[in-house]
PDB file of N, CA and C in Angstrom:
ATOM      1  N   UNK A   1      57.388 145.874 159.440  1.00  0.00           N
ATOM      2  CA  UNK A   1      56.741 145.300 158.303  1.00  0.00           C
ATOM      3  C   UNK A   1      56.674 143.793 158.496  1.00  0.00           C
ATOM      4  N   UNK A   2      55.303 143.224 158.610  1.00  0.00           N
ATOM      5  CA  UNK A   2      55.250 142.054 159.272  1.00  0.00           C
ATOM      6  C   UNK A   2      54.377 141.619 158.030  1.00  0.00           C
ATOM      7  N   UNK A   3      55.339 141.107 156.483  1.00  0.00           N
ATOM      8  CA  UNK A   3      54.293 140.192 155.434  1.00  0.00           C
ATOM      9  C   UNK A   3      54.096 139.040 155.957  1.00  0.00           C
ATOM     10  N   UNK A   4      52.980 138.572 155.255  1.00  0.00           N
ATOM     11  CA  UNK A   4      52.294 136.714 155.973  1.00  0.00           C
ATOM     12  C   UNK A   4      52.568 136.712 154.348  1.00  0.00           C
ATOM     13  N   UNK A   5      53.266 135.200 154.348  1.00  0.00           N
ATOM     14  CA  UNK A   5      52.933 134.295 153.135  1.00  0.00           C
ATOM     15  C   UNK A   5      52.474 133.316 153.331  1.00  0.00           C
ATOM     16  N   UNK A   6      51.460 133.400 152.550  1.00  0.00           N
ATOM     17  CA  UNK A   6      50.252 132.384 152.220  1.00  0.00           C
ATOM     18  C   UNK A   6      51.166 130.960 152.096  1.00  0.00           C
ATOM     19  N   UNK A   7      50.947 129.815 153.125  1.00  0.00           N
ATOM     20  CA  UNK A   7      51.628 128.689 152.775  1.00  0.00           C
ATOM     21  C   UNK A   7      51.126 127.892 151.698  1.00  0.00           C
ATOM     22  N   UNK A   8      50.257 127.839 151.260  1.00  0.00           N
ATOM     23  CA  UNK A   8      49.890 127.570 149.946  1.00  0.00           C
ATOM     24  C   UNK A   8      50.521 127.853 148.559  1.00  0.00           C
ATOM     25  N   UNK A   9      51.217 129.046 148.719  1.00  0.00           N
ATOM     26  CA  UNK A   9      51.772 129.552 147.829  1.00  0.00           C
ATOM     27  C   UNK A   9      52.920 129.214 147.700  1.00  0.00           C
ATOM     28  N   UNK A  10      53.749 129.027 148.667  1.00  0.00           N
ATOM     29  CA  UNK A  10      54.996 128.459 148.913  1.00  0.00           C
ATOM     30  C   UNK A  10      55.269 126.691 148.406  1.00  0.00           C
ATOM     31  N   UNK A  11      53.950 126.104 148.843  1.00  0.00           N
ATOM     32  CA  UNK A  11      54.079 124.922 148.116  1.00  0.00           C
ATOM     33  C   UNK A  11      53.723 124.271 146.918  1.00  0.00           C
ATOM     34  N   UNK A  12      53.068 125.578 146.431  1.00  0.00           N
ATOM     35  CA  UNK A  12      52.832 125.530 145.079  1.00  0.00           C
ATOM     36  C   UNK A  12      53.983 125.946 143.861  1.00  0.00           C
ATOM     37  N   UNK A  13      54.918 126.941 144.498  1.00  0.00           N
ATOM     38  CA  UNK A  13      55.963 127.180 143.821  1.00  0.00           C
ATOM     39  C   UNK A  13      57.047 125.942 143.887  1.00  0.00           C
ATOM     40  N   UNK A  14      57.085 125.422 145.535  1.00  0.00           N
ATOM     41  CA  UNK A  14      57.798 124.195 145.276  1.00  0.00           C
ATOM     42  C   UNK A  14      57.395 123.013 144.448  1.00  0.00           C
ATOM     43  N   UNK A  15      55.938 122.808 144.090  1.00  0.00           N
ATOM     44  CA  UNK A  15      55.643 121.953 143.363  1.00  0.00           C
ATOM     45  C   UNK A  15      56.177 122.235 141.845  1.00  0.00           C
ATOM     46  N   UNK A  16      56.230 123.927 141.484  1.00  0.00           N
ATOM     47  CA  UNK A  16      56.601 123.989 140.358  1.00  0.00           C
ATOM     48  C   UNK A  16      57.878 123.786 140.021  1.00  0.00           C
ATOM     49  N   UNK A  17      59.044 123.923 141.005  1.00  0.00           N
ATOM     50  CA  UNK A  17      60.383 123.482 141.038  1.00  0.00           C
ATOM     51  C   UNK A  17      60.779 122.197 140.636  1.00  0.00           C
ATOM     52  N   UNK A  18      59.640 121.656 141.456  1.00  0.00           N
ATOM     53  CA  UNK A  18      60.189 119.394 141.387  1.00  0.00           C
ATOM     54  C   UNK A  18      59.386 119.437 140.012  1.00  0.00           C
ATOM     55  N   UNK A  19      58.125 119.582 139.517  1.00  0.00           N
ATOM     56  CA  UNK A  19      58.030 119.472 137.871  1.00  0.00           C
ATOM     57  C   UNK A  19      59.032 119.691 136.904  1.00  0.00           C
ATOM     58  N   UNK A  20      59.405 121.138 137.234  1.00  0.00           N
ATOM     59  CA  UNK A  20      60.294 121.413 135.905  1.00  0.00           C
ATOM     60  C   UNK A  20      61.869 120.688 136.256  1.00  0.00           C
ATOM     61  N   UNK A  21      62.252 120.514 137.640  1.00  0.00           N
ATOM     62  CA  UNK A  21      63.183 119.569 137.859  1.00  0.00           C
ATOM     63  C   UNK A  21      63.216 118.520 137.168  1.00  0.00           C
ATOM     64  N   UNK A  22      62.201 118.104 137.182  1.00  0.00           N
ATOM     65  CA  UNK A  22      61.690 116.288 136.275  1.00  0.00           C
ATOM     66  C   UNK A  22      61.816 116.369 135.023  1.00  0.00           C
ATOM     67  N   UNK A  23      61.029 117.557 134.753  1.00  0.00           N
ATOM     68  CA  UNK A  23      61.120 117.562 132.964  1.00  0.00           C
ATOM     69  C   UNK A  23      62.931 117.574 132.273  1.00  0.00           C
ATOM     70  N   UNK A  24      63.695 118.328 133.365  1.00  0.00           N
ATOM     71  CA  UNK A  24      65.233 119.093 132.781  1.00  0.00           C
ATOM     72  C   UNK A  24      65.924 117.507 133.267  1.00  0.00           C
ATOM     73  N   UNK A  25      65.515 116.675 133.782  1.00  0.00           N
ATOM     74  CA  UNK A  25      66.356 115.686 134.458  1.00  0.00           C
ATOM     75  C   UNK A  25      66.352 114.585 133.046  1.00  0.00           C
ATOM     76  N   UNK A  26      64.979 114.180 132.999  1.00  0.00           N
ATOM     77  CA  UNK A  26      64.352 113.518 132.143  1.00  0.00           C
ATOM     78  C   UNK A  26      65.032 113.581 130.704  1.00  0.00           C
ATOM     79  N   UNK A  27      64.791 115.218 130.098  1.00  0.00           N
ATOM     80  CA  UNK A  27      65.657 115.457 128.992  1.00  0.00           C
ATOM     81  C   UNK A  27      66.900 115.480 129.038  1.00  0.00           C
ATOM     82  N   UNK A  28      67.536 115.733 129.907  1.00  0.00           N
ATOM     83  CA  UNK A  28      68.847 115.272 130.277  1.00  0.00           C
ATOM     84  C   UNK A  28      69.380 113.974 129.851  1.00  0.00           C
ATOM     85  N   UNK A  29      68.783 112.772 130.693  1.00  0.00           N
ATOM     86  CA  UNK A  29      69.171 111.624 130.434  1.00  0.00           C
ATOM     87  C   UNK A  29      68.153 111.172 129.497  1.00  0.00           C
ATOM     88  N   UNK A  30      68.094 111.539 128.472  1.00  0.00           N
ATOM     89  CA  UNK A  30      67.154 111.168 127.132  1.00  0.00           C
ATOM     90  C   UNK A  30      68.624 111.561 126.187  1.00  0.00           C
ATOM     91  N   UNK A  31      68.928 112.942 126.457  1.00  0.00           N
ATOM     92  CA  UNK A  31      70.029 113.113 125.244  1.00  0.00           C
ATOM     93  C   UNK A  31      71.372 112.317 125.785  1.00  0.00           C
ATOM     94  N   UNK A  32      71.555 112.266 126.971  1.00  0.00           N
ATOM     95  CA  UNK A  32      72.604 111.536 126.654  1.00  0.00           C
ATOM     96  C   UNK A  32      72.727 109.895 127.194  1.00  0.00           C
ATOM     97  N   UNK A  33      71.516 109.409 126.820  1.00  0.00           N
ATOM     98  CA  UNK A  33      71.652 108.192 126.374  1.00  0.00           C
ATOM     99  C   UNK A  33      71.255 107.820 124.620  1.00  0.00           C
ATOM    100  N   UNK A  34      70.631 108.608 124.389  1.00  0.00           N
ATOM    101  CA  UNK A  34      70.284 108.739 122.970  1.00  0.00           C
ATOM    102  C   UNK A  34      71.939 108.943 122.141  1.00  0.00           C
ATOM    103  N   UNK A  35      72.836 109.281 122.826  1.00  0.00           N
ATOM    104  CA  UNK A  35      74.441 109.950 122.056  1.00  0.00           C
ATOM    105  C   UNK A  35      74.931 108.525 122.334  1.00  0.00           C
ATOM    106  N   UNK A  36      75.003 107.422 123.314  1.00  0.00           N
ATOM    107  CA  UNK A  36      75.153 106.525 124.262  1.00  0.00           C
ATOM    108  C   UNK A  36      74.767 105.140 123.230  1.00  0.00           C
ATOM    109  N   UNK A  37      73.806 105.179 123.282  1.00  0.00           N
ATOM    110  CA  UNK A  37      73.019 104.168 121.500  1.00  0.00           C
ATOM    111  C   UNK A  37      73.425 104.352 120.784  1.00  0.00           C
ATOM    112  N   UNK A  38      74.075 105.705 119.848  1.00  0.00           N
ATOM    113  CA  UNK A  38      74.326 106.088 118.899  1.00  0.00           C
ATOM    114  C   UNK A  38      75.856 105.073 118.794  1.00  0.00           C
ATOM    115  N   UNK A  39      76.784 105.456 119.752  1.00  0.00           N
ATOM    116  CA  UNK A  39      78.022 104.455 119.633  1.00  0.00           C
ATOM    117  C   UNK A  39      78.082 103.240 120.073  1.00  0.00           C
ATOM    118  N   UNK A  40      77.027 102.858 120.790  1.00  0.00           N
ATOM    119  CA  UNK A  40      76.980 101.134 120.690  1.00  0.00           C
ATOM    120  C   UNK A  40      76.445 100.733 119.084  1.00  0.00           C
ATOM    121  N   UNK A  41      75.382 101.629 118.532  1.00  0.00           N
ATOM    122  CA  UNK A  41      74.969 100.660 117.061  1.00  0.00           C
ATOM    123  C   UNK A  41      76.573 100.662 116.419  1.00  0.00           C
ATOM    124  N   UNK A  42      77.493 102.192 116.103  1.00  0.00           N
ATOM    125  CA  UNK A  42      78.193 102.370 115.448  1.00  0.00           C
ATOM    126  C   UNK A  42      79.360 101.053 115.599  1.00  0.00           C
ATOM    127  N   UNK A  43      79.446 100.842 116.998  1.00  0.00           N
ATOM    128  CA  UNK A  43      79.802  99.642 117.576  1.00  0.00           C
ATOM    129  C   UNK A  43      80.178  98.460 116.723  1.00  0.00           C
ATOM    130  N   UNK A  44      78.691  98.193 116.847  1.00  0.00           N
ATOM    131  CA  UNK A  44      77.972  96.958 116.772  1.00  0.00           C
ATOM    132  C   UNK A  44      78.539  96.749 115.231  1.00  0.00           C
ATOM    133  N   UNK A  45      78.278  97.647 114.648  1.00  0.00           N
ATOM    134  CA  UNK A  45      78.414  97.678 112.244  1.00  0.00           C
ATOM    135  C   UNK A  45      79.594  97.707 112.531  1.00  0.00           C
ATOM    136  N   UNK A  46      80.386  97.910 113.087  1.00  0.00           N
ATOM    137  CA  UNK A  46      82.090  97.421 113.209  1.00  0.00           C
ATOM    138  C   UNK A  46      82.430  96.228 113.392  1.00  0.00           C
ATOM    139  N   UNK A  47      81.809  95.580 114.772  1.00  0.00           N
ATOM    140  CA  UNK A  47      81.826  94.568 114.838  1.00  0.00           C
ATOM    141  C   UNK A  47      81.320  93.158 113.754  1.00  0.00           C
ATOM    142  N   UNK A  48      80.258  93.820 113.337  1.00  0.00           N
ATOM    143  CA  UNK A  48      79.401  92.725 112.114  1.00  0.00           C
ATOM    144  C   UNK A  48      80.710  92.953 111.043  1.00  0.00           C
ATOM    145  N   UNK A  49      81.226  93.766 110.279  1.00  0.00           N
ATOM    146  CA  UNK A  49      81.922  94.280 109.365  1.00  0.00           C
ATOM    147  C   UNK A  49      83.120  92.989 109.591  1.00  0.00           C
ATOM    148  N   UNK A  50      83.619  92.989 110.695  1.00  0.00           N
ATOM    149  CA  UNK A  50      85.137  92.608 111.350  1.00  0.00           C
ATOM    150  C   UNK A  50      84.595  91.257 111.054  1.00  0.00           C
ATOM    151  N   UNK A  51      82.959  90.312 111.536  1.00  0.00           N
ATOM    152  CA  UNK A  51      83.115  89.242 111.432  1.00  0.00           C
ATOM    153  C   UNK A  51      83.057  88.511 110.075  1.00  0.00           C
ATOM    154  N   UNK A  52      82.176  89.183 109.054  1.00  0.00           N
ATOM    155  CA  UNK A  52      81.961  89.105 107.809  1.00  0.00           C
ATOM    156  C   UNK A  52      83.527  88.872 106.844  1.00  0.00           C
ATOM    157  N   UNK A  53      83.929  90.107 107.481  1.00  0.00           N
ATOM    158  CA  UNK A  53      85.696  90.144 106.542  1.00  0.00           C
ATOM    159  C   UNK A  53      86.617  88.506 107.273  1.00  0.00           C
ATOM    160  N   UNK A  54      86.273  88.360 108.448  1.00  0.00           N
ATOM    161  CA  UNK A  54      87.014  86.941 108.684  1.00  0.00           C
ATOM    162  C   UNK A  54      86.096  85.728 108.655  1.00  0.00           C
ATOM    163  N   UNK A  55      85.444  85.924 108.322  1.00  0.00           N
ATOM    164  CA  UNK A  55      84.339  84.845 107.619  1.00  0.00           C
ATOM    165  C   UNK A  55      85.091  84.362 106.143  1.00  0.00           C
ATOM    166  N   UNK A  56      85.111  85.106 105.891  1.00  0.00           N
ATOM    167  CA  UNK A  56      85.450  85.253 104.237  1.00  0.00           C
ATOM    168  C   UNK A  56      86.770  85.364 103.787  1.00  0.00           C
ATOM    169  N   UNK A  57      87.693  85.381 104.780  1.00  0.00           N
ATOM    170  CA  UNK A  57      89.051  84.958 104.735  1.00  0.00           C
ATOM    171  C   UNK A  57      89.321  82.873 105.352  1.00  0.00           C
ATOM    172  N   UNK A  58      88.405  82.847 106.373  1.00  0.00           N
ATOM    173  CA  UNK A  58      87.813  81.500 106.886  1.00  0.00           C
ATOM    174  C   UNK A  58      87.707  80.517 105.784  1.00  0.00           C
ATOM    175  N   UNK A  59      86.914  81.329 104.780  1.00  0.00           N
ATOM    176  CA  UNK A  59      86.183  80.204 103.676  1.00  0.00           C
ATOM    177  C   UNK A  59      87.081  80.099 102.344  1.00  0.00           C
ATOM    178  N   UNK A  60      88.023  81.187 102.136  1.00  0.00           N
ATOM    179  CA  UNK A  60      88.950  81.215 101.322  1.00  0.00           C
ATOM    180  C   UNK A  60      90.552  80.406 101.685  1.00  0.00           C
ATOM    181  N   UNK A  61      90.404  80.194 102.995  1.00  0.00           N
ATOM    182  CA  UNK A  61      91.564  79.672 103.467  1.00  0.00           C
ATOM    183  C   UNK A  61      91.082  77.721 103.434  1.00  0.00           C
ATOM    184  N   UNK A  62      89.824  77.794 103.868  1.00  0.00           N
ATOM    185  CA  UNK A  62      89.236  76.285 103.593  1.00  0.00           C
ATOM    186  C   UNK A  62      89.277  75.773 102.077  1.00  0.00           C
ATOM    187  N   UNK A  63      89.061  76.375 101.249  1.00  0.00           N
ATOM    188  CA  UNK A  63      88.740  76.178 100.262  1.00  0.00           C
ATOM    189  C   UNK A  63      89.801  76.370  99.175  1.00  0.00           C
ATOM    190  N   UNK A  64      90.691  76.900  99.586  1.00  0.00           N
ATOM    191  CA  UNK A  64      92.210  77.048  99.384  1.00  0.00           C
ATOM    192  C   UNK A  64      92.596  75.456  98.876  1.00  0.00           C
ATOM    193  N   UNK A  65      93.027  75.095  97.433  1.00  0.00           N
ATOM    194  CA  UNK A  65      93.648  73.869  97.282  1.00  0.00           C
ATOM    195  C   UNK A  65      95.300  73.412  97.752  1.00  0.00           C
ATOM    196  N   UNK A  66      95.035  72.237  98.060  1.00  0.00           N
ATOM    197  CA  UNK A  66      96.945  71.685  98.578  1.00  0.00           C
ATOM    198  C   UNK A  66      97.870  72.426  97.604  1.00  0.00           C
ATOM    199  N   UNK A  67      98.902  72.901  97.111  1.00  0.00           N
ATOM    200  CA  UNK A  67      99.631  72.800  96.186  1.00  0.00           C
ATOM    201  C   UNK A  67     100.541  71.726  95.562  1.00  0.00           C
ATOM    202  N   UNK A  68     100.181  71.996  94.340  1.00  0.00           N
ATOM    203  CA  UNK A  68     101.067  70.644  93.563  1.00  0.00           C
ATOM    204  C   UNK A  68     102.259  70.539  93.704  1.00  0.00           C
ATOM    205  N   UNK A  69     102.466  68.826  94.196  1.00  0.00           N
ATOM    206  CA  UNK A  69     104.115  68.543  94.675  1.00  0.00           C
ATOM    207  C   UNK A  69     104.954  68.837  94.111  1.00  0.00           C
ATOM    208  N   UNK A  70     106.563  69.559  94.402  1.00  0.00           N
ATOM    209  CA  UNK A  70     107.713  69.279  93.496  1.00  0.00           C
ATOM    210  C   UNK A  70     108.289  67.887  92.726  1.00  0.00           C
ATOM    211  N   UNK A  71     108.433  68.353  91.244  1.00  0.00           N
ATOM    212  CA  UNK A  71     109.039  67.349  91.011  1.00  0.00           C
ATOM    213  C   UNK A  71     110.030  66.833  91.500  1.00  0.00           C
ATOM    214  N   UNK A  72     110.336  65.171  91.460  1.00  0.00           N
ATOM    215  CA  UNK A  72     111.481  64.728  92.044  1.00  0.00           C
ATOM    216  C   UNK A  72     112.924  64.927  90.595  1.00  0.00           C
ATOM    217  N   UNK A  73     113.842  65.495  91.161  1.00  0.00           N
ATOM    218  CA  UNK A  73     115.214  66.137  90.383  1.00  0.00           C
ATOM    219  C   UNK A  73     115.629  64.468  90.440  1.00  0.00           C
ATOM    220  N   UNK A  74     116.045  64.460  89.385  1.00  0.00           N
ATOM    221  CA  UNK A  74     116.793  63.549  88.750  1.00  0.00           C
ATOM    222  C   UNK A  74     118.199  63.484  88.706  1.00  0.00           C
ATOM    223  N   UNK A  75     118.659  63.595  89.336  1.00  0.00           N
ATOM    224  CA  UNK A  75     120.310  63.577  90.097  1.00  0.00           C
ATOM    225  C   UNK A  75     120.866  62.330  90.084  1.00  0.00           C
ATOM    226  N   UNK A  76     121.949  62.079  89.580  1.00  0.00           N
ATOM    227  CA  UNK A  76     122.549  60.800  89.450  1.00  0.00           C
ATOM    228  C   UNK A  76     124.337  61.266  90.140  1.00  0.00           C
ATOM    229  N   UNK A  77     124.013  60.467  91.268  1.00  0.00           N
ATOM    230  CA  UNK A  77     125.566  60.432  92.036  1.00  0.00           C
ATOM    231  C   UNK A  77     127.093  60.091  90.517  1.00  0.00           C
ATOM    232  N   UNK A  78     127.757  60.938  90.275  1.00  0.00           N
ATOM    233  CA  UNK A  78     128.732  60.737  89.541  1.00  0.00           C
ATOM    234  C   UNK A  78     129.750  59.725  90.321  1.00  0.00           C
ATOM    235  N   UNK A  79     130.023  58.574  89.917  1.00  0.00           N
ATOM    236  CA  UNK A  79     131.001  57.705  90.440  1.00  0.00           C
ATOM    237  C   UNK A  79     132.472  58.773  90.846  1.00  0.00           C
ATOM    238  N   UNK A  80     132.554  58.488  92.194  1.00  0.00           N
ATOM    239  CA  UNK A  80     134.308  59.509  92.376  1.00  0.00           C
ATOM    240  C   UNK A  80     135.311  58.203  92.467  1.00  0.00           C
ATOM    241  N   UNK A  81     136.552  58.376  91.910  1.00  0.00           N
ATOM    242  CA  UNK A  81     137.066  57.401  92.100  1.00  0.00           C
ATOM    243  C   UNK A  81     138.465  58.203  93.168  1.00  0.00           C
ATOM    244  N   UNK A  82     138.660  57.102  93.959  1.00  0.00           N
ATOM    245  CA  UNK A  82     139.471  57.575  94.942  1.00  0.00           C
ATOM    246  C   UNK A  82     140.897  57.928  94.691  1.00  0.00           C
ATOM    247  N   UNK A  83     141.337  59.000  95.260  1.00  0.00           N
ATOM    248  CA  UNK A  83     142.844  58.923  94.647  1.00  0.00           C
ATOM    249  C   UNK A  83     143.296  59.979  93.214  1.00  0.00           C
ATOM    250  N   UNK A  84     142.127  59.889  92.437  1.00  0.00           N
ATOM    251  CA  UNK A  84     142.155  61.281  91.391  1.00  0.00           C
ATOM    252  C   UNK A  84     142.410  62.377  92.144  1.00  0.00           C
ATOM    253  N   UNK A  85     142.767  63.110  91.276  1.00  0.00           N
ATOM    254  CA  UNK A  85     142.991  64.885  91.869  1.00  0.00           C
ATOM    255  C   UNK A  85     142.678  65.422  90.470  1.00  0.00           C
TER     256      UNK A  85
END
């Protein structure tokens, strides 16, 4: 049994291999860079979040007044006289 295949046919099936290769490759790295974006934005609103909250600790700490001095205590040294007990 001596079949001939048509070489035409053979490279037409290989052409259909490298297409649908392309298409499965393609969608491939579509979903998982699309998952890939997804945690850099999620990222990113963390990061904005983090700078906003120390922004605003920044401007509360600037704006923060001195506190008012202690009074000075009024203490008067009691004369000791030497030699008492």
């Amino acid at each position: 049994m001596d079949i001939a295949i048509n070489p035409l046919y053979v490279v037409g099936w290989i052409w259909l291999g490298i297409f649908i290769g392309c298409l499965a490759g393609f969608f491939l790295c579509s979903m998982m860079t699309s998952s890939r974006n997804v945690e850099l934005e999620a990222e990113i609103s963390h990061h904005i979040f983090v700078r906003n909250a120390l922004k605003e600790e920044i401007f509360k700490l600037e704006n923060q007044s001195k506190p008012t001095p202690r009074k000075k205590r009024n203490l008067r040294v009691k004369s000791l006289k030497v030699g008492d007990n």
